[in-house]
PDB file of N, CA and C in Angstrom:
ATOM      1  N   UNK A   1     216.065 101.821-118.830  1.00  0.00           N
ATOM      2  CA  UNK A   1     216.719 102.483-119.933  1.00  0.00           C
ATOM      3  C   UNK A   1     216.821 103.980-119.661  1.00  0.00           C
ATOM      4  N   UNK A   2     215.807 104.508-119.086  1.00  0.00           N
ATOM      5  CA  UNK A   2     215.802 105.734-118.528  1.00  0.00           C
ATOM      6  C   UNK A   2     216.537 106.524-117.995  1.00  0.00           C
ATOM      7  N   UNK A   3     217.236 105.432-116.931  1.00  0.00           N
ATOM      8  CA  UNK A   3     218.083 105.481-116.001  1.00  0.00           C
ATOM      9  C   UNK A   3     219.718 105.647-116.317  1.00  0.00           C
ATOM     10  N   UNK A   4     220.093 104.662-116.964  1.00  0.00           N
ATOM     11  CA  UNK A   4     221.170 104.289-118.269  1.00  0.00           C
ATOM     12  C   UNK A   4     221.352 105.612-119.311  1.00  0.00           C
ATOM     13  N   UNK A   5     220.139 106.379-119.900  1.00  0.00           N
ATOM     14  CA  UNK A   5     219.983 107.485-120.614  1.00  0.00           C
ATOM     15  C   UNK A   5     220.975 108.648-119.810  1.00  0.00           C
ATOM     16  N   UNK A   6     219.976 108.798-118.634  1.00  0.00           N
ATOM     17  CA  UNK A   6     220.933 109.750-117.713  1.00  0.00           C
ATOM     18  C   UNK A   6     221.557 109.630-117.101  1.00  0.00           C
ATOM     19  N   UNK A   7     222.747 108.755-116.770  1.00  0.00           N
ATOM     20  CA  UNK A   7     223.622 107.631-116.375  1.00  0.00           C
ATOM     21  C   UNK A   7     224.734 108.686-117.241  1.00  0.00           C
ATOM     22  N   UNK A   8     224.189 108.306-118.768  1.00  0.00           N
ATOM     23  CA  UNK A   8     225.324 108.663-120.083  1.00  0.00           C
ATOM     24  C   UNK A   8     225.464 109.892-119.659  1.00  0.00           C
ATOM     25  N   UNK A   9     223.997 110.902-120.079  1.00  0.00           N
ATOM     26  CA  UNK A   9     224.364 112.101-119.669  1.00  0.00           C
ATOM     27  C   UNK A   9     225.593 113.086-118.298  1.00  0.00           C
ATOM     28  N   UNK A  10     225.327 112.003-117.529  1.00  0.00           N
ATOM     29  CA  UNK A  10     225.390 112.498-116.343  1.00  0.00           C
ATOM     30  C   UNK A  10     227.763 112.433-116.337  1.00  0.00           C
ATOM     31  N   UNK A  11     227.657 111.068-116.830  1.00  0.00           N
ATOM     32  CA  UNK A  11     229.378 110.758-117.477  1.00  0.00           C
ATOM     33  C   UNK A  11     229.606 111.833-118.239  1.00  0.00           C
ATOM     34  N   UNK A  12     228.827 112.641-119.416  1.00  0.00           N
ATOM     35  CA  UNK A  12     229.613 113.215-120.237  1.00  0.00           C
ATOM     36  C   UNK A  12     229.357 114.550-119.453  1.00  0.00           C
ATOM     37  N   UNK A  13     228.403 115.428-119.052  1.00  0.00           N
ATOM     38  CA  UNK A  13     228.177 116.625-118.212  1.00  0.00           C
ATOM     39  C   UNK A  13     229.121 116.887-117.160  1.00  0.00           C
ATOM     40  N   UNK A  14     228.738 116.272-116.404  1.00  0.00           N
ATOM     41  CA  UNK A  14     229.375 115.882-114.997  1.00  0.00           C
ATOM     42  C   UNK A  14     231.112 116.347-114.980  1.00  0.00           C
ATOM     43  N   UNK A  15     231.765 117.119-113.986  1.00  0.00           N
ATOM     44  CA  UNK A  15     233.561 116.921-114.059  1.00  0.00           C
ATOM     45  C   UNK A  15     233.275 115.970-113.410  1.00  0.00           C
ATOM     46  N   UNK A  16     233.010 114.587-112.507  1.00  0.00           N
ATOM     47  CA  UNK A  16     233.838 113.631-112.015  1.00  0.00           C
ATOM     48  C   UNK A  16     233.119 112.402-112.936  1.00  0.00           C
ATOM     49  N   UNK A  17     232.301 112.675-113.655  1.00  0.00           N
ATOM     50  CA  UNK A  17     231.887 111.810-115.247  1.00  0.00           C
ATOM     51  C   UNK A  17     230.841 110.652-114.292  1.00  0.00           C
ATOM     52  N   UNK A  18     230.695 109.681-114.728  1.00  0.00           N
ATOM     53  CA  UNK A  18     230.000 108.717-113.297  1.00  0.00           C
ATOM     54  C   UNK A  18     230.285 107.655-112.635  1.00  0.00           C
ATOM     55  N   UNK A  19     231.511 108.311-112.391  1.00  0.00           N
ATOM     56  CA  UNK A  19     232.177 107.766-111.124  1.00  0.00           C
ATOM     57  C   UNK A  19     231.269 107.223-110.127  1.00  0.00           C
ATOM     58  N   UNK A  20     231.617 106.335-109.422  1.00  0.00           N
ATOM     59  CA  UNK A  20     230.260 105.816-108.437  1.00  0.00           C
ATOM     60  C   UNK A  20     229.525 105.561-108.405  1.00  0.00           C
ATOM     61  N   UNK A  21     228.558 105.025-109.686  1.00  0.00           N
ATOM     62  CA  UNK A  21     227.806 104.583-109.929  1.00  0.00           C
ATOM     63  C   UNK A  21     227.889 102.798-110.496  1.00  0.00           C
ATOM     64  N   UNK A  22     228.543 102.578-111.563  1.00  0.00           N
ATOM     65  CA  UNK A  22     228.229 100.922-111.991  1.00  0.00           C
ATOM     66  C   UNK A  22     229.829 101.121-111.244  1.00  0.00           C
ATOM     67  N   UNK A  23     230.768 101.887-111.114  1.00  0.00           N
ATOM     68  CA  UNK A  23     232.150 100.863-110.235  1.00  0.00           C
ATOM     69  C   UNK A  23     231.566 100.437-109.004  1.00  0.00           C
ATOM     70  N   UNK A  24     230.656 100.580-109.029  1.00  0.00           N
ATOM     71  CA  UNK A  24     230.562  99.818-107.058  1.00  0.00           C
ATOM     72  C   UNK A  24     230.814  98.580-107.484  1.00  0.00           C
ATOM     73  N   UNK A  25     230.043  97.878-108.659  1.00  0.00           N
ATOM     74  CA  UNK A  25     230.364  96.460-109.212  1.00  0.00           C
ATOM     75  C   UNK A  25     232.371  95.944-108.980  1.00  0.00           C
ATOM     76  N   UNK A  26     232.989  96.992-108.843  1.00  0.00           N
ATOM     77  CA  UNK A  26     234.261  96.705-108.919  1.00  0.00           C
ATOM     78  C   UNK A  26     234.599  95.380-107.981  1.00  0.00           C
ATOM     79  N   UNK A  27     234.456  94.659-107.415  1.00  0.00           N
ATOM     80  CA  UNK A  27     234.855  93.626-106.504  1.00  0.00           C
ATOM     81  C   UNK A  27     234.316  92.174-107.222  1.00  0.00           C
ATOM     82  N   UNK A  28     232.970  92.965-108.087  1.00  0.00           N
ATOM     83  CA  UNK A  28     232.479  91.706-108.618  1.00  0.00           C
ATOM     84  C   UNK A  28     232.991  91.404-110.511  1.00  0.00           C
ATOM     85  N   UNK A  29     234.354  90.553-110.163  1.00  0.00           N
ATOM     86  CA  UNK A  29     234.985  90.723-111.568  1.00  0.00           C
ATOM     87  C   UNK A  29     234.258  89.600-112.379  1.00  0.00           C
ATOM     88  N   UNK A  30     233.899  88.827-111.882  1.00  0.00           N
ATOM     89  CA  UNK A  30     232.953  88.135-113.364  1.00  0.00           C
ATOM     90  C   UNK A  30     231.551  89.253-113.991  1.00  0.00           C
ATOM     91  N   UNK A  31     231.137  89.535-113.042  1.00  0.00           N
ATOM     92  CA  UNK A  31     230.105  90.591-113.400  1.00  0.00           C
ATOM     93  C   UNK A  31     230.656  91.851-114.348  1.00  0.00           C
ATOM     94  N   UNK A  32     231.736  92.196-113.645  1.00  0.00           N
ATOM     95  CA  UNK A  32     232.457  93.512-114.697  1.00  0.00           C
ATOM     96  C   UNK A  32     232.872  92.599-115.786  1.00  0.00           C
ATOM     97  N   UNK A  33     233.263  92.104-115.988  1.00  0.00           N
ATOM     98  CA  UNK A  33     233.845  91.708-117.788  1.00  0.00           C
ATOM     99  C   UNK A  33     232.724  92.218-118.747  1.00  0.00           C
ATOM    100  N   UNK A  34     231.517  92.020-118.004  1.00  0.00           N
ATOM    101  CA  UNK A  34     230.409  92.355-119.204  1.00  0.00           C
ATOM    102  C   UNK A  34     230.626  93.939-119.733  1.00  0.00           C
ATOM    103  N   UNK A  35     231.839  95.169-119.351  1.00  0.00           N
ATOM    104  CA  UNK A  35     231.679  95.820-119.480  1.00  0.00           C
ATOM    105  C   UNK A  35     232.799  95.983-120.882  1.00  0.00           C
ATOM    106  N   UNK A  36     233.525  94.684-121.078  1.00  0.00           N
ATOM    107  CA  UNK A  36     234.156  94.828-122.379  1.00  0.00           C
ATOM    108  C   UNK A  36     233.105  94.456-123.482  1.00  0.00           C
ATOM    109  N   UNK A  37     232.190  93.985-122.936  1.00  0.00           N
ATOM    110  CA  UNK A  37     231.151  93.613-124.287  1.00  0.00           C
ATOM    111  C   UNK A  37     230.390  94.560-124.678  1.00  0.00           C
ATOM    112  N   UNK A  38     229.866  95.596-123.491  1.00  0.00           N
ATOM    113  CA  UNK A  38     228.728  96.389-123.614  1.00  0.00           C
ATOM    114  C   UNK A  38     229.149  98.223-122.793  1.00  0.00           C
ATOM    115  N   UNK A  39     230.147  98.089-122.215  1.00  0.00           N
ATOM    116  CA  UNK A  39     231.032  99.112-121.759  1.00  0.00           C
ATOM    117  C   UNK A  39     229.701  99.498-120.264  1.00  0.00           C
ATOM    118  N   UNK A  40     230.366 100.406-119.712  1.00  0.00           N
ATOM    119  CA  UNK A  40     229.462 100.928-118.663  1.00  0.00           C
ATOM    120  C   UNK A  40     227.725 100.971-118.665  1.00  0.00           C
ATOM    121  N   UNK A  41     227.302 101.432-119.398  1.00  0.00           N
ATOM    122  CA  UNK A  41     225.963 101.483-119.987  1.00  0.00           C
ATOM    123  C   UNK A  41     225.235 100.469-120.096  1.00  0.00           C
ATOM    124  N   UNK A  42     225.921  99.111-120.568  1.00  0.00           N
ATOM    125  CA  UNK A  42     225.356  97.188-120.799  1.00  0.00           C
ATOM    126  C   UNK A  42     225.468  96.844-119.165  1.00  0.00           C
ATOM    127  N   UNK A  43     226.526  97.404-118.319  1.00  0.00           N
ATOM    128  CA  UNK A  43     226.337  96.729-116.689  1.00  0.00           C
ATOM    129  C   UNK A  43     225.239  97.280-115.769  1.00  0.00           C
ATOM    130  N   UNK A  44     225.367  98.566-116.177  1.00  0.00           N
ATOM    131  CA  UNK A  44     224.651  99.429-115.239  1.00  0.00           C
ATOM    132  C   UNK A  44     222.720  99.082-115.728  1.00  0.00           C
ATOM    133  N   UNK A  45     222.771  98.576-117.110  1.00  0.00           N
ATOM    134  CA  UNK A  45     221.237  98.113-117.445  1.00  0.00           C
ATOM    135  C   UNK A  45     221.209  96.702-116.804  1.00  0.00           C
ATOM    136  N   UNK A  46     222.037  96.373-116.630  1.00  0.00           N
ATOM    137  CA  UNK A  46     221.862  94.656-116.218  1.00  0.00           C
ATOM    138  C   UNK A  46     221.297  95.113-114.513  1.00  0.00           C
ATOM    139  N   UNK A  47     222.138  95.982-113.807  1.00  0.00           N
ATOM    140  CA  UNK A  47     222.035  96.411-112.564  1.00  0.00           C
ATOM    141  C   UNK A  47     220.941  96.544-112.508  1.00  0.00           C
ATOM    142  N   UNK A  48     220.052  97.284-113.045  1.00  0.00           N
ATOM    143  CA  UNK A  48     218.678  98.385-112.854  1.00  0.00           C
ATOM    144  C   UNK A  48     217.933  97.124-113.005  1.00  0.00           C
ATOM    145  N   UNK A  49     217.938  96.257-114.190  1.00  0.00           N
ATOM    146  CA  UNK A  49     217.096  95.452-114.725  1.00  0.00           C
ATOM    147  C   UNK A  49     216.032  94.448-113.956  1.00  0.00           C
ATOM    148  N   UNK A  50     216.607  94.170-112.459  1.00  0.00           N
ATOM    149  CA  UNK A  50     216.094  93.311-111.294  1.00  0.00           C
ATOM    150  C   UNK A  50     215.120  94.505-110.409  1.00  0.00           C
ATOM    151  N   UNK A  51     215.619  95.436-110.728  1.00  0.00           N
ATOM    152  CA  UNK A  51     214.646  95.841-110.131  1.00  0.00           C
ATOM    153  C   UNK A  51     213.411  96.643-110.711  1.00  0.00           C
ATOM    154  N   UNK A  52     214.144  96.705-111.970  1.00  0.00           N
ATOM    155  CA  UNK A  52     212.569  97.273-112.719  1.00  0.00           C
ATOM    156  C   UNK A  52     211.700  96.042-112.540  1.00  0.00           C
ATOM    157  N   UNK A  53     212.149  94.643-112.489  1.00  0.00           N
ATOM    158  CA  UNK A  53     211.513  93.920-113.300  1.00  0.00           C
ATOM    159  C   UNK A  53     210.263  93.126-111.432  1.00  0.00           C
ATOM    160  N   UNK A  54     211.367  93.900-110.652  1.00  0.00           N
ATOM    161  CA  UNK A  54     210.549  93.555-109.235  1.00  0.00           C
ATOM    162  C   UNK A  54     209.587  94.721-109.148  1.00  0.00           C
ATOM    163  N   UNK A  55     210.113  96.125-109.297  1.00  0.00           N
ATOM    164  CA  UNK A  55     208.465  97.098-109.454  1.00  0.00           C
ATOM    165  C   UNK A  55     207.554  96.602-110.919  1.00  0.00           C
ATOM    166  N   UNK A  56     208.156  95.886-111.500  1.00  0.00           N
ATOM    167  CA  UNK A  56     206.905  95.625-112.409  1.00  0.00           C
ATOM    168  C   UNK A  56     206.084  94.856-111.757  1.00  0.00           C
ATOM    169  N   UNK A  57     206.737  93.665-110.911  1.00  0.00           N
ATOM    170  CA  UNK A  57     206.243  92.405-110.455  1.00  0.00           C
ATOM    171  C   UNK A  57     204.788  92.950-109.506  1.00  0.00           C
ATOM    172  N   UNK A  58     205.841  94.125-108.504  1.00  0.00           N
ATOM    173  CA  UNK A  58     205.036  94.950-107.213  1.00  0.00           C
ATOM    174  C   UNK A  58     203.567  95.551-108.182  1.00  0.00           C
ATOM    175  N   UNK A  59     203.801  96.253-109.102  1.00  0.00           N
ATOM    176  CA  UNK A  59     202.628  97.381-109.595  1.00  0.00           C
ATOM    177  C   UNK A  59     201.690  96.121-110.246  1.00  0.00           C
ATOM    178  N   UNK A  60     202.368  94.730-111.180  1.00  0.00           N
ATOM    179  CA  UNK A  60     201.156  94.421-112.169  1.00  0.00           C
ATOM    180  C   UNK A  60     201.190  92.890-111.622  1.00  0.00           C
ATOM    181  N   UNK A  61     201.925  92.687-110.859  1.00  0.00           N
ATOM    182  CA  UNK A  61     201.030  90.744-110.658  1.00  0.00           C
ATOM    183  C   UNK A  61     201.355  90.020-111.825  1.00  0.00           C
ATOM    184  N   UNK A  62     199.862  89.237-111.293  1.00  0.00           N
ATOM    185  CA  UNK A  62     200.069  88.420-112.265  1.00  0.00           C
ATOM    186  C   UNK A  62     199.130  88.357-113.773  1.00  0.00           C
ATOM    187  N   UNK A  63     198.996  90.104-113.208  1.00  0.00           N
ATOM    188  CA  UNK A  63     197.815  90.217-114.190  1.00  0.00           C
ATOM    189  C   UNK A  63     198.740  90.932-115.335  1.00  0.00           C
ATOM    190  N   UNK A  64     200.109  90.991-116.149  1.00  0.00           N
ATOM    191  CA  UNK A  64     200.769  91.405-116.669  1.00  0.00           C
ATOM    192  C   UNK A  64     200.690  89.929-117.740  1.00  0.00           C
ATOM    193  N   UNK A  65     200.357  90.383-119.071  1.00  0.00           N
ATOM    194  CA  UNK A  65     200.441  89.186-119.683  1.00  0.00           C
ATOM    195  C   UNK A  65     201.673  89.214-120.562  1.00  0.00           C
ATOM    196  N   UNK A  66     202.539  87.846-120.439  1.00  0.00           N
ATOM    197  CA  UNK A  66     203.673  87.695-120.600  1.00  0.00           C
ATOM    198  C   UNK A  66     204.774  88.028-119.184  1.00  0.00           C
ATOM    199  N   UNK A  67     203.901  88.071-118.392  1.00  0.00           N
ATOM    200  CA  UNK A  67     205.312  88.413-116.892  1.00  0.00           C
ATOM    201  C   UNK A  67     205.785  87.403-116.661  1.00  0.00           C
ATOM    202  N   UNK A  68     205.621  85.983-116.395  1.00  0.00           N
ATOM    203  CA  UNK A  68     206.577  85.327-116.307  1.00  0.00           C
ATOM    204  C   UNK A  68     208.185  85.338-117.070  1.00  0.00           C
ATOM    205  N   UNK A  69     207.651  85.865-118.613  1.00  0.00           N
ATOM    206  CA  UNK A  69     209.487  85.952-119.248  1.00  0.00           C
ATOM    207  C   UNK A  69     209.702  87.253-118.661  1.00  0.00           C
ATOM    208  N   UNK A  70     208.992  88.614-118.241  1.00  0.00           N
ATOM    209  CA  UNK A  70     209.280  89.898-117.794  1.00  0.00           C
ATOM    210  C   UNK A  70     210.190  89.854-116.437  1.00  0.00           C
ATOM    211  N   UNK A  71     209.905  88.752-115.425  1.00  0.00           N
ATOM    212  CA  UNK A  71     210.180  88.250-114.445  1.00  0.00           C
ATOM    213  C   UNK A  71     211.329  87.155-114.590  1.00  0.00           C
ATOM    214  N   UNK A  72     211.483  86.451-115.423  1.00  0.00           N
ATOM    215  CA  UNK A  72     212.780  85.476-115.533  1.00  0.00           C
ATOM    216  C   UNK A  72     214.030  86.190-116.484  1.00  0.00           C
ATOM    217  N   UNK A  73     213.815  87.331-117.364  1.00  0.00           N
ATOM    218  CA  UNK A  73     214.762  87.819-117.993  1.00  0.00           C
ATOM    219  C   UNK A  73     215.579  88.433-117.226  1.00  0.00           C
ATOM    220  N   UNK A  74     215.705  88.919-115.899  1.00  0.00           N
ATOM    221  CA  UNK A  74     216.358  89.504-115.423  1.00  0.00           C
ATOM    222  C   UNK A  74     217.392  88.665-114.871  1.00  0.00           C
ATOM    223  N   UNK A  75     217.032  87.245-114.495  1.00  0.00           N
ATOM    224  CA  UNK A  75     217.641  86.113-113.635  1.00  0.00           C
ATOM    225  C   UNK A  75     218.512  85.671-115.156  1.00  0.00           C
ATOM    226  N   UNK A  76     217.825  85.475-116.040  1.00  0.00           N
ATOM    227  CA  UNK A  76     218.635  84.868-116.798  1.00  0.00           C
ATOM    228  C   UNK A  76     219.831  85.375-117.362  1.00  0.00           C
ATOM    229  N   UNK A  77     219.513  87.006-117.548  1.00  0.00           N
ATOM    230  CA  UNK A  77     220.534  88.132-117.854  1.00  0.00           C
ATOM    231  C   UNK A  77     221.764  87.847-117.029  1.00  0.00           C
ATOM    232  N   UNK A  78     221.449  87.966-115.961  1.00  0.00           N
ATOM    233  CA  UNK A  78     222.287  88.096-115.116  1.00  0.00           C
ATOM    234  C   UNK A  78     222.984  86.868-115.099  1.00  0.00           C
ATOM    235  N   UNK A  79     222.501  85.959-114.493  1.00  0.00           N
ATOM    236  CA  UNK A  79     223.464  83.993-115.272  1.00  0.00           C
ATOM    237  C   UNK A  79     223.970  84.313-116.024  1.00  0.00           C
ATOM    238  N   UNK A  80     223.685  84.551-117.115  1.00  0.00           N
ATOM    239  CA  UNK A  80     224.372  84.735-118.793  1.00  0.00           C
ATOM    240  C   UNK A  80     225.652  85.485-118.817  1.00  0.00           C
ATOM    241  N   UNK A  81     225.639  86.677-117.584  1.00  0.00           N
ATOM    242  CA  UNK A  81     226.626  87.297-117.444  1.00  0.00           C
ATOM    243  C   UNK A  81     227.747  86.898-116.673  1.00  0.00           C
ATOM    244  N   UNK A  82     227.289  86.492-115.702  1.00  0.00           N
ATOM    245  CA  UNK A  82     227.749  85.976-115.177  1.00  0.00           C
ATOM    246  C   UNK A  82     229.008  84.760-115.405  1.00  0.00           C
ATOM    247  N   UNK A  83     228.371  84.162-116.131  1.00  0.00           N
ATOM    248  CA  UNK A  83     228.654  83.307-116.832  1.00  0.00           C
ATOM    249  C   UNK A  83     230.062  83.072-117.764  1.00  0.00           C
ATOM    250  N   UNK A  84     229.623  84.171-118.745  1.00  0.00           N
ATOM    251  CA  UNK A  84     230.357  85.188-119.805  1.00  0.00           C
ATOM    252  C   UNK A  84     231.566  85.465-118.683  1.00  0.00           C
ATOM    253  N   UNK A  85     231.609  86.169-117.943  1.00  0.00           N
ATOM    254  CA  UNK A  85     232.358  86.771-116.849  1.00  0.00           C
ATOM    255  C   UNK A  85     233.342  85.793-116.263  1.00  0.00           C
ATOM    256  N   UNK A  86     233.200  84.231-116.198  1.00  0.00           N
ATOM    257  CA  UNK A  86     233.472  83.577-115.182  1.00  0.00           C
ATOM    258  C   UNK A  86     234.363  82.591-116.654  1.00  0.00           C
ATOM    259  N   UNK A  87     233.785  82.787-117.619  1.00  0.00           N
ATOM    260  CA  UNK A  87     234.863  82.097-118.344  1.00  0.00           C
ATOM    261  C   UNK A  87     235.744  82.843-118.959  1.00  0.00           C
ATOM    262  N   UNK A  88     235.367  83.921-119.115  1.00  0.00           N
ATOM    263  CA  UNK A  88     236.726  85.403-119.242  1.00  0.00           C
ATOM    264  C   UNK A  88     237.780  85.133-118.634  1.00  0.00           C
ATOM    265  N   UNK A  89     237.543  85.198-117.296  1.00  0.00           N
ATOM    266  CA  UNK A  89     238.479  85.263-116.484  1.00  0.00           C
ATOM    267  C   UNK A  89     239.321  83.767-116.400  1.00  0.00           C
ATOM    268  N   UNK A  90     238.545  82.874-116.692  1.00  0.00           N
ATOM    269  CA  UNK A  90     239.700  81.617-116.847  1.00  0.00           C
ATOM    270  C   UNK A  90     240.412  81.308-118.190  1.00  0.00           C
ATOM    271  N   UNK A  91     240.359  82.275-118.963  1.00  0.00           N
ATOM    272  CA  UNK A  91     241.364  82.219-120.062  1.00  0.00           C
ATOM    273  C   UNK A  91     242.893  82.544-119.765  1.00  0.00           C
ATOM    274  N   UNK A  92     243.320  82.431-120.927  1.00  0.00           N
ATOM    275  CA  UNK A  92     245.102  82.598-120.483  1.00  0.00           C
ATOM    276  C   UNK A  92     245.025  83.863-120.340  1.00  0.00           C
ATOM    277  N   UNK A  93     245.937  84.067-119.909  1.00  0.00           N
ATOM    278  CA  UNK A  93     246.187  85.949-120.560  1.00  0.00           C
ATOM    279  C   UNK A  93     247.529  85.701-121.756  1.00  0.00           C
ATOM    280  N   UNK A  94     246.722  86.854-122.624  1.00  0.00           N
ATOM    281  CA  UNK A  94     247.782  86.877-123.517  1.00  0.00           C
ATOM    282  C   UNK A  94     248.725  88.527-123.420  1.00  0.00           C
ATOM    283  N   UNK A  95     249.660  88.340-124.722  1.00  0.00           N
ATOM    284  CA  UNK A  95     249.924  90.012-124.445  1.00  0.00           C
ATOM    285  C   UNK A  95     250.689  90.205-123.622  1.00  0.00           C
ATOM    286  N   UNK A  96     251.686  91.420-123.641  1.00  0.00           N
ATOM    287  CA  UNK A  96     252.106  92.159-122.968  1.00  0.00           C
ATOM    288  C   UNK A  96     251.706  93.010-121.547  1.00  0.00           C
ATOM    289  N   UNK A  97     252.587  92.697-120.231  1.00  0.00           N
ATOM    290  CA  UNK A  97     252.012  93.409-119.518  1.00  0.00           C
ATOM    291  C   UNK A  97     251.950  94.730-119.207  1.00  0.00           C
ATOM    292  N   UNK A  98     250.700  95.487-119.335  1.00  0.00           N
ATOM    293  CA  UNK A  98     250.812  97.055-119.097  1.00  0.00           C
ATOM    294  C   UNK A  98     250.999  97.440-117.489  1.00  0.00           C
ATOM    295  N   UNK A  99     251.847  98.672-117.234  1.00  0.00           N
ATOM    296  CA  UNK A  99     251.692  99.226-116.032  1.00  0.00           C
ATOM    297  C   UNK A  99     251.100 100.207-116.260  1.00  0.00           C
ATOM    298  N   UNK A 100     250.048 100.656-115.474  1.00  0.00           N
ATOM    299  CA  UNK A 100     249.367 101.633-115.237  1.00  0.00           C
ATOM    300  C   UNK A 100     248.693 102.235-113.848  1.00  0.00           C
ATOM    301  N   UNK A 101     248.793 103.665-113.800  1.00  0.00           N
ATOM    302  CA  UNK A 101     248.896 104.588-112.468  1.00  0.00           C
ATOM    303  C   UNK A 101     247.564 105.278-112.357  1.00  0.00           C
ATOM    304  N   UNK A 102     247.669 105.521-111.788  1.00  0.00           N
ATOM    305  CA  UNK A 102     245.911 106.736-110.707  1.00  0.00           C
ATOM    306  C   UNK A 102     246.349 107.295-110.146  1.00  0.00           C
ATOM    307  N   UNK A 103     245.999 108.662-110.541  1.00  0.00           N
ATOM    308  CA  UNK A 103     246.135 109.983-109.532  1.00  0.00           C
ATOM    309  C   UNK A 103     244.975 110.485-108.992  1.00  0.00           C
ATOM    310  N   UNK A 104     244.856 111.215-107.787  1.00  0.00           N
ATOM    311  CA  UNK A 104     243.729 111.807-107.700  1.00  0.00           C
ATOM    312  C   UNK A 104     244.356 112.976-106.950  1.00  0.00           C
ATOM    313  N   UNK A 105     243.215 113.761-107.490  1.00  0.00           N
ATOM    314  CA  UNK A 105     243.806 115.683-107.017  1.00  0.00           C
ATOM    315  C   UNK A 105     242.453 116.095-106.024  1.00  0.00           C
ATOM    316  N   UNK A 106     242.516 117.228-105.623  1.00  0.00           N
ATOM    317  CA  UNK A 106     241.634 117.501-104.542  1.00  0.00           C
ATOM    318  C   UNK A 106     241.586 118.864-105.453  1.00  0.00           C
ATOM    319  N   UNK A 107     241.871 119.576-106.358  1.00  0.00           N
ATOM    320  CA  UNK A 107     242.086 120.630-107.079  1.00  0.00           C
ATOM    321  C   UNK A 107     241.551 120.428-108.170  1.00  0.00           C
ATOM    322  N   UNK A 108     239.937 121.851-108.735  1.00  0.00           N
ATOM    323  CA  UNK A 108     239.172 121.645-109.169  1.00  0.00           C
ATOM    324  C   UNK A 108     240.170 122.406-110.712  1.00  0.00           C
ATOM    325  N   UNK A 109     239.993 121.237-112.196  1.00  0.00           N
ATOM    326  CA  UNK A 109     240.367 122.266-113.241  1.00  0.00           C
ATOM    327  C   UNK A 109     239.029 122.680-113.852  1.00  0.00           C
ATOM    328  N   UNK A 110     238.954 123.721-113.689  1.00  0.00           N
ATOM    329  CA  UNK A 110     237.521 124.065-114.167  1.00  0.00           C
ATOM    330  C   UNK A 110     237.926 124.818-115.857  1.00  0.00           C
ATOM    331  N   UNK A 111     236.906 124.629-116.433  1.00  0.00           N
ATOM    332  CA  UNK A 111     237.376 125.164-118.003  1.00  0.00           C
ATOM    333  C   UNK A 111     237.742 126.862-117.819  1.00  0.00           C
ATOM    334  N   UNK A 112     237.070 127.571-116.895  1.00  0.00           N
ATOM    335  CA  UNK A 112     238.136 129.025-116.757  1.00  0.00           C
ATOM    336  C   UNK A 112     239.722 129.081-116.646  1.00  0.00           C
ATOM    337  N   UNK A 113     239.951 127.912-115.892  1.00  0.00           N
ATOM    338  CA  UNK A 113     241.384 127.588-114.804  1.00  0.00           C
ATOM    339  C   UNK A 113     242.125 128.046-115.846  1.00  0.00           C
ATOM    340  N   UNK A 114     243.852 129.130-115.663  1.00  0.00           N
ATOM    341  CA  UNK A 114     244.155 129.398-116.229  1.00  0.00           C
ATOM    342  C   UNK A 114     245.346 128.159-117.043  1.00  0.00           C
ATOM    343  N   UNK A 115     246.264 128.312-117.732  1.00  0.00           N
ATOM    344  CA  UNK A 115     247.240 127.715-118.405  1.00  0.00           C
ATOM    345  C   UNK A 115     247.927 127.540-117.066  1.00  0.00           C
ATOM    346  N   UNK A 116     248.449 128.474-116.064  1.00  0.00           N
ATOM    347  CA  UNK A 116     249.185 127.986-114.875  1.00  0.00           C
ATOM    348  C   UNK A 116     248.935 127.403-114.207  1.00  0.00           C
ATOM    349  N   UNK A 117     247.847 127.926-113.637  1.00  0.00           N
ATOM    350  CA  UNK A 117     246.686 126.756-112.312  1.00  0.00           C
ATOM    351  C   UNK A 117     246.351 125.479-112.448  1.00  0.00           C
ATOM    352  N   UNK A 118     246.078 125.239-113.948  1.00  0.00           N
ATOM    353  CA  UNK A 118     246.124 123.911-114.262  1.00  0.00           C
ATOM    354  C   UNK A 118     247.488 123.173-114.203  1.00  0.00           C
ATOM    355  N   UNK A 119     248.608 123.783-114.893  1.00  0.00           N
ATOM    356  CA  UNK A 119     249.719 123.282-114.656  1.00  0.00           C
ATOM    357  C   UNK A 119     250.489 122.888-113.979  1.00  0.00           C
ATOM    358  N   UNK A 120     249.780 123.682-113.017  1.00  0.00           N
ATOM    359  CA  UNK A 120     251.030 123.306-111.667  1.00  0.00           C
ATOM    360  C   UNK A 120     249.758 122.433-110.755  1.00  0.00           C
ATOM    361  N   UNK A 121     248.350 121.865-111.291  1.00  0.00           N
ATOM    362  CA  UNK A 121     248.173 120.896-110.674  1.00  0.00           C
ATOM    363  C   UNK A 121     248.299 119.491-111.688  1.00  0.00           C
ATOM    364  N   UNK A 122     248.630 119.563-112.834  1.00  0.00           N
ATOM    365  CA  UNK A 122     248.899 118.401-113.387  1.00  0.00           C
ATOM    366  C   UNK A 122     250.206 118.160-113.062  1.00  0.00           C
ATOM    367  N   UNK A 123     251.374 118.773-112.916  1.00  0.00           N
ATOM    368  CA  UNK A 123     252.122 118.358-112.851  1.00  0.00           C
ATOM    369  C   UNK A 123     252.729 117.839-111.220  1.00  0.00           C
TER     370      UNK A 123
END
């Protein structure tokens, strides 16, 4: 959760927001759907979640009472999503199709940047 906390921070602070972080998931589209349920923040905890739940495993054994569900919630999370994900994607599509574009600039708008500098890199 910690992680996820400054995850958020790091999206709203940040100029490139957090980019590069839960899109690496991008290839894995049953896994991303979970991000219409829970948006960036619900994938990127599912992400972390295997491995908190393996340094828990590493630091407390089996001397953690209740680790067996501490240890299977992560497997099951992830199924569940999985899951969720895999019957998303075999629905119809409904709706209208949108086109939509990506730009990318190499030109920093920084909040000084004037009315021109910016302009003549948006446009």
């Amino acid at each position: 959760m910690l992680w996820v906390g400054a995850d958020t921070l790091m999206a709203a602070w940040l100029p490139d927001g957090n980019w590069g972080r839960a899109y690496s998931q991008a290839r894995c589209l049953p896994l991303l759907q979970l991000t219409a349920l829970l948006g960036v923040p619900g994938l990127l905890f599912l992400l972390t979640l295997g491995q908190s739940a393996l340094a828990l495993g590493l630091t407390c054994g089996r001397r953690l009472p209740g680790g067996a569900w501490a240890y299977a919630a992560p497997v099951v999370l992830l199924a569940a999503a999985l899951g969720y994900g895999t019957w998303r994607l075999r629905q119809p599509l409904n709706g209208s199709v949108v086109t939509f574009g990506l730009a990318s600039i190499d030109d920093a708008i920084g909040p000084r940047a004037s009315a021109e500098y910016a302009a003549g890199i948006l446009r």
